[in-house]
N, C-alpha and C. Protein backbone atom coordinates (compact mmCIF):
# COMPACT_ATOMS: atom_id res chain seq x y z
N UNK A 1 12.11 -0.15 21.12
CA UNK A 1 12.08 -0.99 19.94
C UNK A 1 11.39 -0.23 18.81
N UNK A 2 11.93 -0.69 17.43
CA UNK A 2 11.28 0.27 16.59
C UNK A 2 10.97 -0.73 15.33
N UNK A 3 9.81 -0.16 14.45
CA UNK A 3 9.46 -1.37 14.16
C UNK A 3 9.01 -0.76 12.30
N UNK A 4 8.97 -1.47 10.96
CA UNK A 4 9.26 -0.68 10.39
C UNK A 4 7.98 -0.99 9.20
N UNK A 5 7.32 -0.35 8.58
CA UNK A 5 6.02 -1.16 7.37
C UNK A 5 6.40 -0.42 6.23
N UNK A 6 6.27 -1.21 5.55
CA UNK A 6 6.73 -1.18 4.26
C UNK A 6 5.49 -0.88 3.14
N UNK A 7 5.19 0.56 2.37
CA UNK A 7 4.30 0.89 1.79
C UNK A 7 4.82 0.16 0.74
N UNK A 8 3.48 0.11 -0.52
CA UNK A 8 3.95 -0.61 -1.75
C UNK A 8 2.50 0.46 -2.04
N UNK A 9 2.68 1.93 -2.95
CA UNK A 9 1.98 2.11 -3.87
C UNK A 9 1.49 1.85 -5.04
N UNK A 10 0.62 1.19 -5.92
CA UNK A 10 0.19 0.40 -7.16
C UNK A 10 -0.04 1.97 -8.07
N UNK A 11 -0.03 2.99 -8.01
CA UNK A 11 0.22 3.81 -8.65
C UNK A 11 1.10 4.66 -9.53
N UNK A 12 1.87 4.62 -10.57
CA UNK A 12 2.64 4.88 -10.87
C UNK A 12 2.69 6.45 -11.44
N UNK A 13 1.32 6.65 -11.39
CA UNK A 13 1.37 8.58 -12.01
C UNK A 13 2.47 8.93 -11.05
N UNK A 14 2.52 10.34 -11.78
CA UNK A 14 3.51 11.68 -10.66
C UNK A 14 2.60 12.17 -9.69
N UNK A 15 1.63 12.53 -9.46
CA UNK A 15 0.83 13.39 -8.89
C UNK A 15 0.01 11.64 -8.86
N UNK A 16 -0.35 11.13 -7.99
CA UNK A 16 -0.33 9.79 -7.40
C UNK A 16 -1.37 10.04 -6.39
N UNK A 17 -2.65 10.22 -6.21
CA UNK A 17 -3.41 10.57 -4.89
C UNK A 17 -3.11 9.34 -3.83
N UNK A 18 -3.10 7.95 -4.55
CA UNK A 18 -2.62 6.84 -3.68
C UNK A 18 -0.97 7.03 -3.21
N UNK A 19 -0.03 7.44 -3.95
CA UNK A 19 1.27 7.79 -3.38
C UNK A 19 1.00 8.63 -2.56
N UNK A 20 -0.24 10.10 -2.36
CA UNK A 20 -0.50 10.97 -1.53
C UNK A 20 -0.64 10.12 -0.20
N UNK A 21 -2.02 9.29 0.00
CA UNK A 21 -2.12 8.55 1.16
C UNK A 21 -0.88 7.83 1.58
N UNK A 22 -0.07 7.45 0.85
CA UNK A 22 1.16 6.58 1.78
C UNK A 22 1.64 7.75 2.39
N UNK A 23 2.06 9.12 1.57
CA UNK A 23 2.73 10.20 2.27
C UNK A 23 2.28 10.71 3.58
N UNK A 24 1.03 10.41 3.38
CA UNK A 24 0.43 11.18 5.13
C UNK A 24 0.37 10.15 5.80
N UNK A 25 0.42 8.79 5.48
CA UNK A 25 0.75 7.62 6.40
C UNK A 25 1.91 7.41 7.30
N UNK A 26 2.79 7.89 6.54
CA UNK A 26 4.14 7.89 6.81
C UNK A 26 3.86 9.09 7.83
N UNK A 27 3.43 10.63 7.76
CA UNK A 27 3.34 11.44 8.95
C UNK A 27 2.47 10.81 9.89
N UNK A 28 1.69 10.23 9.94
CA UNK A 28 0.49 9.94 10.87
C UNK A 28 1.31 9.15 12.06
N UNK A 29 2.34 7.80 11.45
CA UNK A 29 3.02 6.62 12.10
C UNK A 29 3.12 7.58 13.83
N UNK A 30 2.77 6.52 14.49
CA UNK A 30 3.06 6.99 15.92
C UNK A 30 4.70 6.42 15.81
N UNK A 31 4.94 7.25 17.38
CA UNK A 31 6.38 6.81 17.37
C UNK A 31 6.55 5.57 17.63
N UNK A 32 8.38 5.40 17.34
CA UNK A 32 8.35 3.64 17.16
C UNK A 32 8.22 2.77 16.25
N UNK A 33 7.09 3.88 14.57
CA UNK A 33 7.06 2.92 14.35
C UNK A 33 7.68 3.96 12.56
N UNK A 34 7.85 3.47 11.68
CA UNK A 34 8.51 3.97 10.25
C UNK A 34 7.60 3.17 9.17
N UNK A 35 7.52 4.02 8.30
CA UNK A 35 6.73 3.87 7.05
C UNK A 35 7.77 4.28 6.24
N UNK A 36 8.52 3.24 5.57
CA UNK A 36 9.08 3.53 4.24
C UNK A 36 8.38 3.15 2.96
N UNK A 37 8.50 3.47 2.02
CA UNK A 37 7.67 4.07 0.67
C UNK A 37 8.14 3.08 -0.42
N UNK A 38 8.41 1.60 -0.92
CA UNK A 38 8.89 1.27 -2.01
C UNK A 38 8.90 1.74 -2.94
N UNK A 39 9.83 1.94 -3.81
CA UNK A 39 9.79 2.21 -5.36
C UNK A 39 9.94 1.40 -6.42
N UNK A 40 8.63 1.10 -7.14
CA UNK A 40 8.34 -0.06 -7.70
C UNK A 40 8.20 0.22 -9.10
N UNK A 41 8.31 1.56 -8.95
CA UNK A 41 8.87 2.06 -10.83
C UNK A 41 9.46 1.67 -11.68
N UNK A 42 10.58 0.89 -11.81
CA UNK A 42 11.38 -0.04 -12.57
C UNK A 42 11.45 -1.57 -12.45
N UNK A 43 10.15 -1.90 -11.74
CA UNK A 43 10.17 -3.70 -12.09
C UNK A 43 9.43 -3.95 -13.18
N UNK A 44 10.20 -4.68 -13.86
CA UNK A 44 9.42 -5.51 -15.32
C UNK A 44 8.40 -6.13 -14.95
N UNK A 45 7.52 -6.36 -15.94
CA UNK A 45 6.63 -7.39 -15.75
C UNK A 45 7.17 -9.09 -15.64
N UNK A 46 6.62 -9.68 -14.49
CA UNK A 46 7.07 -10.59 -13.72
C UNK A 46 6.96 -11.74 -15.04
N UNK A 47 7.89 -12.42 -14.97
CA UNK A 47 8.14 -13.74 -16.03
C UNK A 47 9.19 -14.86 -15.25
N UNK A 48 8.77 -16.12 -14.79
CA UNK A 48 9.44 -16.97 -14.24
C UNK A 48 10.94 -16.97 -15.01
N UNK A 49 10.66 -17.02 -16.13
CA UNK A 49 12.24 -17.11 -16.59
C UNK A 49 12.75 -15.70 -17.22
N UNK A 50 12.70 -15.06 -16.45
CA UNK A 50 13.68 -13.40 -16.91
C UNK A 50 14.14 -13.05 -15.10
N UNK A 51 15.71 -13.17 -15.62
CA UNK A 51 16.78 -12.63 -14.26
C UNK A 51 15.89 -11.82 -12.98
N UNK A 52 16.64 -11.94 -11.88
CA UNK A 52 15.64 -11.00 -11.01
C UNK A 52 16.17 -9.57 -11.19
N UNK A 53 15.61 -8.44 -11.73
CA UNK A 53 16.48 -7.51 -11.74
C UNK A 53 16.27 -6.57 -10.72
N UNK A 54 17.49 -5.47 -10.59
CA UNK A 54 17.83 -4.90 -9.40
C UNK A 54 16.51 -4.01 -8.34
N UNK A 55 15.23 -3.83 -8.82
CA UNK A 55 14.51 -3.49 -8.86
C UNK A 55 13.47 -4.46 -7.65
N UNK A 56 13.82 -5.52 -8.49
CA UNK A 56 12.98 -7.04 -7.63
C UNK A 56 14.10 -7.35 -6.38
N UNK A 57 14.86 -7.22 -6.52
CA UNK A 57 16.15 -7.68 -5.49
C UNK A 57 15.73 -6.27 -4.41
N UNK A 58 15.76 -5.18 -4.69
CA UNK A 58 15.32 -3.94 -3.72
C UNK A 58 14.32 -4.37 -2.73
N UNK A 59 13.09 -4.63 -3.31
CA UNK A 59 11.72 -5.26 -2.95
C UNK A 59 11.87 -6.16 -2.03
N UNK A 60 12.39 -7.07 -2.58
CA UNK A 60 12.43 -8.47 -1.81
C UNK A 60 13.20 -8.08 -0.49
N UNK A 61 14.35 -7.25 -0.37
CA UNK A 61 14.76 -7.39 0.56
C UNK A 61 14.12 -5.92 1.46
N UNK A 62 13.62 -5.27 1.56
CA UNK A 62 12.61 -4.59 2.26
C UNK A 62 11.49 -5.04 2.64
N UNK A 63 10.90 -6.20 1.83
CA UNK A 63 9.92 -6.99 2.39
C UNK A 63 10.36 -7.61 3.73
N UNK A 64 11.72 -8.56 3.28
CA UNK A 64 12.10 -9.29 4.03
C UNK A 64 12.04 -8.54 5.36
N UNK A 65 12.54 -7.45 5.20
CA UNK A 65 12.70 -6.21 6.53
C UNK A 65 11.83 -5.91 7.17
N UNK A 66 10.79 -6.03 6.69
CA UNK A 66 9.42 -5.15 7.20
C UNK A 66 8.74 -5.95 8.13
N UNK A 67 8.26 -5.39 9.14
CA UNK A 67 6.81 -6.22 9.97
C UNK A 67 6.21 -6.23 9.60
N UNK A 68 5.13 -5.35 8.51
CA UNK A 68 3.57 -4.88 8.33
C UNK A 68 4.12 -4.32 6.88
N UNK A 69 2.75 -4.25 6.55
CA UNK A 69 2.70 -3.60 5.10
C UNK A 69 1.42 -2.79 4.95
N UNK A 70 1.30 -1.63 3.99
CA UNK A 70 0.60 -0.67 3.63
C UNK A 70 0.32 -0.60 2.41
N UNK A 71 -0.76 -0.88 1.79
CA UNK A 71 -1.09 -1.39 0.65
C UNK A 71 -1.58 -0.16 -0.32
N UNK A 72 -1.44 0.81 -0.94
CA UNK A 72 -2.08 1.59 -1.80
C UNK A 72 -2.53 1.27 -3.18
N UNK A 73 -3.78 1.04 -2.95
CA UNK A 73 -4.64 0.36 -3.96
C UNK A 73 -5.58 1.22 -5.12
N UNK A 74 -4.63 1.72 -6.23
CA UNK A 74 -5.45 2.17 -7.16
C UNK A 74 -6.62 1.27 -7.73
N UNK A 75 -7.68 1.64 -8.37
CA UNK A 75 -8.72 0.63 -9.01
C UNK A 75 -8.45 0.97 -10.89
N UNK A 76 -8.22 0.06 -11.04
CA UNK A 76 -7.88 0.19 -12.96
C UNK A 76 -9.07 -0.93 -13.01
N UNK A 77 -9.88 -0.56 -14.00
CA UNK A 77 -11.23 -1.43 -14.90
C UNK A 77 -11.54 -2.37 -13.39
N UNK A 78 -12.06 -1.88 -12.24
CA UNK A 78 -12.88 -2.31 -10.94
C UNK A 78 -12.00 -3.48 -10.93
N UNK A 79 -10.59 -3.38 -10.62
CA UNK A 79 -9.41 -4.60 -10.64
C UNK A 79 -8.47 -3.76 -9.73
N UNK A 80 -7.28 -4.74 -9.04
CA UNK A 80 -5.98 -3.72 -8.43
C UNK A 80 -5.32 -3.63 -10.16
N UNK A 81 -4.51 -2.49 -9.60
CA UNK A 81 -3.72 -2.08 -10.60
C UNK A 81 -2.69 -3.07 -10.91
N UNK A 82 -2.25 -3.09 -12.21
CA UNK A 82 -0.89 -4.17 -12.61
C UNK A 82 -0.10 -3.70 -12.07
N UNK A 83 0.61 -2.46 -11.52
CA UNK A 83 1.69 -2.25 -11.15
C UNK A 83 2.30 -2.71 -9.72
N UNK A 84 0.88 -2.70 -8.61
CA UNK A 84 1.17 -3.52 -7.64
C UNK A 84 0.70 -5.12 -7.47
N UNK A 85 -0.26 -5.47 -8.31
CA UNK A 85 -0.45 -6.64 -8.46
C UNK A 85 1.32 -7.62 -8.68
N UNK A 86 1.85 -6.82 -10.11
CA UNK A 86 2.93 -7.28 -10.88
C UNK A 86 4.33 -7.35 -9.57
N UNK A 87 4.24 -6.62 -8.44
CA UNK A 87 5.32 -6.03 -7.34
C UNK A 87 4.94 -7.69 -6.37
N UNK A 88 4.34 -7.58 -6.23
CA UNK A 88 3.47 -8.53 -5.35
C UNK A 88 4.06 -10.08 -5.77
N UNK A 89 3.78 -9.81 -7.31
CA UNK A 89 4.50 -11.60 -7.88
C UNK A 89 5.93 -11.51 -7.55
N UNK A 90 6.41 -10.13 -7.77
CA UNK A 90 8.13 -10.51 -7.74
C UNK A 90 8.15 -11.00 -6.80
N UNK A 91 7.59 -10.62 -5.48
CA UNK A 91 7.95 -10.72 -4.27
C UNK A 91 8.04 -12.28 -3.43
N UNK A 92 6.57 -12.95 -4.09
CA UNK A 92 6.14 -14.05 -3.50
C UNK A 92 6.48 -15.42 -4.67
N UNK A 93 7.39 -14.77 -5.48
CA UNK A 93 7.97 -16.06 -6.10
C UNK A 93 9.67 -16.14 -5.50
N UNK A 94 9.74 -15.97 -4.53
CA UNK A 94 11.15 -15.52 -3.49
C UNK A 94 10.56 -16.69 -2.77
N UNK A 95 11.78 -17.71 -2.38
CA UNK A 95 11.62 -18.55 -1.43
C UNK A 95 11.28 -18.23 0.16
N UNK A 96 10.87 -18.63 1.03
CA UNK A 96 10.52 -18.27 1.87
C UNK A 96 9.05 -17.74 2.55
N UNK A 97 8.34 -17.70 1.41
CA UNK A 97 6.79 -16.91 1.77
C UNK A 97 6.94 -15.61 3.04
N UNK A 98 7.46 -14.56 2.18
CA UNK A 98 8.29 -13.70 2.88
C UNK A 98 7.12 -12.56 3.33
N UNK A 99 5.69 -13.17 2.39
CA UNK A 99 4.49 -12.24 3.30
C UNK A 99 4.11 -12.79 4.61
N UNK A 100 4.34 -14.18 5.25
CA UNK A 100 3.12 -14.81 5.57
C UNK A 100 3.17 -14.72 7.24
N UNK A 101 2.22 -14.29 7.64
CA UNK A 101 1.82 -14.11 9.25
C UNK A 101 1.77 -12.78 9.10
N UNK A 102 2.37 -11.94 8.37
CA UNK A 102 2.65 -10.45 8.58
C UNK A 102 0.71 -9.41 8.50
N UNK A 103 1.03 -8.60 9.40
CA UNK A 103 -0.10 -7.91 9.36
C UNK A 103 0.39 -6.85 7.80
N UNK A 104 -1.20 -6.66 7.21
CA UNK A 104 -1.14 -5.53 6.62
C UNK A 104 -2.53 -4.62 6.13
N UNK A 105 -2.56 -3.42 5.81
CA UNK A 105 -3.54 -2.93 5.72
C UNK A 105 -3.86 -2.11 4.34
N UNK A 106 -4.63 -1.86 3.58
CA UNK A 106 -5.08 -1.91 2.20
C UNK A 106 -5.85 0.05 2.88
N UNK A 107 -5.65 1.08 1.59
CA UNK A 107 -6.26 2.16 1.44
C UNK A 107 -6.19 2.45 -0.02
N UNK A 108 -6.78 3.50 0.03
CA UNK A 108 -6.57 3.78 -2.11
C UNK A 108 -7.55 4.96 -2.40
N UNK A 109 -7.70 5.55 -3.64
CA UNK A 109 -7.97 6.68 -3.66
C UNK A 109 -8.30 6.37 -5.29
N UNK A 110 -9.75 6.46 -5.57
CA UNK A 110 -9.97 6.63 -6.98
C UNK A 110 -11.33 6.72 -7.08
N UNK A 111 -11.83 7.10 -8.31
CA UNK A 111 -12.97 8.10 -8.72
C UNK A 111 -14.05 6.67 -8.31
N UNK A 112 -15.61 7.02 -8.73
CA UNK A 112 -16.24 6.34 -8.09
C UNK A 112 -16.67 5.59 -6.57
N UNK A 113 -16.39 4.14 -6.78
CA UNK A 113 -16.17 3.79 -5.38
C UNK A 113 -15.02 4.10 -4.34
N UNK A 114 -14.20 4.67 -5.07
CA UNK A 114 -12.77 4.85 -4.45
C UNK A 114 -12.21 3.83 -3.83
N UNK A 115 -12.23 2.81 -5.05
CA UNK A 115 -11.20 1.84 -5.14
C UNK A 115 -12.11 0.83 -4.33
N UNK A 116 -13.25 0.34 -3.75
CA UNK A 116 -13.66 -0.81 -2.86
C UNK A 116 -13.32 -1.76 -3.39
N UNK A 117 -13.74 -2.02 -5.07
CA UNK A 117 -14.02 -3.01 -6.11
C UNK A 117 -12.49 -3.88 -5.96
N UNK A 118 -11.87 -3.01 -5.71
CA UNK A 118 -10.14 -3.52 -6.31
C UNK A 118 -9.55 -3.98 -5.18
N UNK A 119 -9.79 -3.27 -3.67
CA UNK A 119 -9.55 -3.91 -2.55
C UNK A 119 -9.74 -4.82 -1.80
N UNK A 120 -11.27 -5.40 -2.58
CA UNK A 120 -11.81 -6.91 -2.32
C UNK A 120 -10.97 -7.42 -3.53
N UNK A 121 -10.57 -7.54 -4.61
CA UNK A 121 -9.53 -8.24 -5.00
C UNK A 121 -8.51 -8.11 -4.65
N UNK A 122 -7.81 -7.54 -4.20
CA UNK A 122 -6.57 -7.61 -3.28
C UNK A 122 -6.54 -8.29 -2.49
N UNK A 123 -7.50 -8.51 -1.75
CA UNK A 123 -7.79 -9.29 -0.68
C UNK A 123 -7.67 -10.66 -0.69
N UNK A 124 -8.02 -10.94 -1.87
CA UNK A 124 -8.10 -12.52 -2.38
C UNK A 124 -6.48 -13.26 -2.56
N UNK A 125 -6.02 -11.69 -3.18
CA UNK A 125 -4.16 -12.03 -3.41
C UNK A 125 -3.59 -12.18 -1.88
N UNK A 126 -3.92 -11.12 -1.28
CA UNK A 126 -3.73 -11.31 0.20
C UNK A 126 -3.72 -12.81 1.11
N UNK A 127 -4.93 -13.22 0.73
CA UNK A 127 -5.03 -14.11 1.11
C UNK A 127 -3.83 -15.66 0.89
N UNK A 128 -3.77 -15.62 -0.25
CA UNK A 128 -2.68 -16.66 -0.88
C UNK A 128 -1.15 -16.02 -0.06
N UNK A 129 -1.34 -14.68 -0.20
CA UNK A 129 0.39 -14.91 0.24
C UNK A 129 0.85 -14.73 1.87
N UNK A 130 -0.76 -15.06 2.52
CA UNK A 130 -1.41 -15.21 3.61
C UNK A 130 -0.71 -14.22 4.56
N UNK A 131 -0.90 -13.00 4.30
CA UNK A 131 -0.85 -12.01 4.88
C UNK A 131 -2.06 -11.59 5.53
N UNK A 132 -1.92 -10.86 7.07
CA UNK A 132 -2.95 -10.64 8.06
C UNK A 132 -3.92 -9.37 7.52
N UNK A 133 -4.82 -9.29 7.00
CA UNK A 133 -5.13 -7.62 6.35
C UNK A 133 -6.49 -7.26 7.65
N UNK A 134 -5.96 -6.34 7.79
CA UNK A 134 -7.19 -5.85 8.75
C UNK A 134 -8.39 -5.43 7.90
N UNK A 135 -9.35 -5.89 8.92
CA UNK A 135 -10.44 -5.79 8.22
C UNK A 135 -11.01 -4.13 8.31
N UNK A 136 -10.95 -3.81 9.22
CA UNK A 136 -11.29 -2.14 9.41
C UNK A 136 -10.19 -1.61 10.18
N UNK A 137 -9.85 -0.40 9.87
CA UNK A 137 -10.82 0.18 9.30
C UNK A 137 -10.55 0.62 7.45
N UNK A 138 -11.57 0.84 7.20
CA UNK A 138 -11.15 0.87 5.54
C UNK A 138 -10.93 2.26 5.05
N UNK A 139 -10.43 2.43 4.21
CA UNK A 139 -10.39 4.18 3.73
C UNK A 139 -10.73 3.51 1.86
N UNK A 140 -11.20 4.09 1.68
CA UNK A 140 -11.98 4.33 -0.34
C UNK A 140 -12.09 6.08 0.13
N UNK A 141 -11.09 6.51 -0.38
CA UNK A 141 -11.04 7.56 -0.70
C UNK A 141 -11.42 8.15 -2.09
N UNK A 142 -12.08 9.03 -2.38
CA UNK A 142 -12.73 9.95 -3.57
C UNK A 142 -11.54 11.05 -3.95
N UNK A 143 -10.75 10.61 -5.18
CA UNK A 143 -9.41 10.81 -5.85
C UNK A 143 -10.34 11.80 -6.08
N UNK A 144 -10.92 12.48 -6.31
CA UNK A 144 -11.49 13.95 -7.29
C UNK A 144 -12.12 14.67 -6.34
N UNK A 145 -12.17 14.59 -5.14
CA UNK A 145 -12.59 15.66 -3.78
C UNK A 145 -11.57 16.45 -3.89
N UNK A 146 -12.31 17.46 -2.82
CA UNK A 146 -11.31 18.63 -2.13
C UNK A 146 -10.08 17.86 -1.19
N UNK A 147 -10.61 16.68 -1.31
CA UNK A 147 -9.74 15.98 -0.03
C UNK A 147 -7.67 15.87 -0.44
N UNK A 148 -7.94 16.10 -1.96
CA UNK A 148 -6.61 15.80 -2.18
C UNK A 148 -5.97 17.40 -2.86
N UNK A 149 -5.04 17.43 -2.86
CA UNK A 149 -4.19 18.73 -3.94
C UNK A 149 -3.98 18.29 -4.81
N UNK A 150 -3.29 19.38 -5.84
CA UNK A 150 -3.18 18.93 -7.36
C UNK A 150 -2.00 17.68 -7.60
N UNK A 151 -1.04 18.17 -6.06
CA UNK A 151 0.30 17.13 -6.24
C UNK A 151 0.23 15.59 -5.81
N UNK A 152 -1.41 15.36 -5.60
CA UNK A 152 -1.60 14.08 -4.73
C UNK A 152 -1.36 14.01 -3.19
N UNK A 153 -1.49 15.33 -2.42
CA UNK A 153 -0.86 15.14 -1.29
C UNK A 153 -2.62 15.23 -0.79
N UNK A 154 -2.60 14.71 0.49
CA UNK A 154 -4.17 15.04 1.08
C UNK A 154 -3.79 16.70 1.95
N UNK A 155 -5.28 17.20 1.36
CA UNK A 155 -5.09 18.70 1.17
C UNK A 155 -5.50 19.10 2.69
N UNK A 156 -5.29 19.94 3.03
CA UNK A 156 -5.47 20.79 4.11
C UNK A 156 -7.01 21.33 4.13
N UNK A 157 -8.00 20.93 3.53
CA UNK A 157 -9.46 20.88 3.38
C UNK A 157 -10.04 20.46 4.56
N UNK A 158 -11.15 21.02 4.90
CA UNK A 158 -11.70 19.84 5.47
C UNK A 158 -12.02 18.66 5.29
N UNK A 159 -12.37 18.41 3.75
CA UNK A 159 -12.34 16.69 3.56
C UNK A 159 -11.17 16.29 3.72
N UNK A 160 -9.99 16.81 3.21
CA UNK A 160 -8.45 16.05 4.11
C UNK A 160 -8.31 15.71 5.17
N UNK A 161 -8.79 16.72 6.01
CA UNK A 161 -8.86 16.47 7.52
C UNK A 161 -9.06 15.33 8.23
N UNK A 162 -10.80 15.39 7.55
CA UNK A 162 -11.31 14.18 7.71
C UNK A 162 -10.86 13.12 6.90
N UNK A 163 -10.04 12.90 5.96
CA UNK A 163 -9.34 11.66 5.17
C UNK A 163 -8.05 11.29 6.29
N UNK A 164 -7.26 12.12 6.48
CA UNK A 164 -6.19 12.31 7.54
C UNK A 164 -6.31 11.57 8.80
N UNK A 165 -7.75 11.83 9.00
CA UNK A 165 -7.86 11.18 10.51
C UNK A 165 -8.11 9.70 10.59
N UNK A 166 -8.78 9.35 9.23
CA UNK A 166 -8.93 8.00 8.99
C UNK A 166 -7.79 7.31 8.79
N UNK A 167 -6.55 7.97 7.86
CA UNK A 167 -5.48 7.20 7.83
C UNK A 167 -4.90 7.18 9.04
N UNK A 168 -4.84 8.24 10.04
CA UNK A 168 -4.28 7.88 11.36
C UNK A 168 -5.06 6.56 12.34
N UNK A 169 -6.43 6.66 11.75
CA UNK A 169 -7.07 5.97 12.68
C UNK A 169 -6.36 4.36 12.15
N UNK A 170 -6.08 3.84 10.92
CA UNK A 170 -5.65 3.13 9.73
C UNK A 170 -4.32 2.89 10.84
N UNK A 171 -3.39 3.78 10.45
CA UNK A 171 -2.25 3.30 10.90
C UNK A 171 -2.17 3.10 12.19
N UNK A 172 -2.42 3.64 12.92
CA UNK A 172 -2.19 3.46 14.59
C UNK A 172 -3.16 1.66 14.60
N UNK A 173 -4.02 1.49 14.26
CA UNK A 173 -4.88 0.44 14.06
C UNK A 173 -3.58 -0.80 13.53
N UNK A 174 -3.00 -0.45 12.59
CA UNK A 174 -1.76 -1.71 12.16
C UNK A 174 -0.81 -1.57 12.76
N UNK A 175 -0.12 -0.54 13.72
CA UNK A 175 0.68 -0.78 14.19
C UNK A 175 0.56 -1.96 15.51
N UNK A 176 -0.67 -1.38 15.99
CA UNK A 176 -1.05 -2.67 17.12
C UNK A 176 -1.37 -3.89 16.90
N UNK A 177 -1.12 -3.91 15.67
CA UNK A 177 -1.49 -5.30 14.86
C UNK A 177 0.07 -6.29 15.02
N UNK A 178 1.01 -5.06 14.97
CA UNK A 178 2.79 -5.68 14.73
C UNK A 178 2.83 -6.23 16.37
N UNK A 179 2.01 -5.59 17.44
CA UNK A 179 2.79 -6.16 18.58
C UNK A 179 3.29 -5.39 19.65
């Protein structure tokens, strides 16, 4: 059986240290299980009355698909970012409450706290669209270490290493969460 989680990065740079962590998430996945990557680059900002466009229709139905979810949580002004906050509304104004029972797990990568501030608000959104978020283990990764490369990928450093092992410890941790 194979089973499939659905990343949603809130980052929209090119060089993305939070798009980095989904990337080594996706290598880490034990077998069995798939990490696909949404692309949430072209959804409008969410408005009850503007069409669903093709963008939100993508989403929705990869949600629908998914067991688990992988949350990459930039911190903008000690808040989640609008870009996955804004992904999040398309999703859960879809009939069905197409998050709810589902396990998922929250990481992120930014200067300072590396993102804590923004992942306890996530949490709160989490909560409403009553999705399972594990509580540990946590990754606040430090976007301006050796831990990352210039392209956002987690670097072959020893602080990567050690970032690496946490996201494995991360994912193998949610996969046993699916079952």
């Amino acid at each position: 059986m194979s089973f499939t989680i659905l990343g949603i990065c809130g980052s929209l740079r090119k060089a993305s240290r939070n798009m980095g962590l989904l990337r080594c998430a996706r290598e880490e996945m034990p077998a069995g299980y798939t990490l696909v990557i949404a692309d949430i680059s072209e959804l409008p900002l969410f408005a009850e009355d503007r069409a669903k466009p093709q963008a939100a229709i993508t989403l929705i139905e990869q949600v629908k698909s998914a067991d688990a979810f992988l949350l990459a949580c930039p911190e903008y002004n000690y808040s989640v970012a609008p870009a996955l906050k804004n992904a999040l509304d398309w999703v859960s104004r879809e009939a069905g409450a197409l998050f709810a029972g589902k396990p998922a797990a929250i990481l992120g990568a930014g200067g300072g706290m590396g993102t804590a501030r923004a992942q306890y608000h996530l949490r709160q959104t989490c909560v409403y669209l009553d999705l399972r978020v594990l509580n540990k283990p946590e990754v606040f990764a430090q976007a301006f270490s050796p831990a990352f490369a210039e392209n956002g990928d987690v670097s072959a450093a020893p602080e990567g290493q050690v970032l690496r092992g946490r996201i494995r410890e991360l994912a193998e941790t949610l996969c046993r969460a699916i079952g």
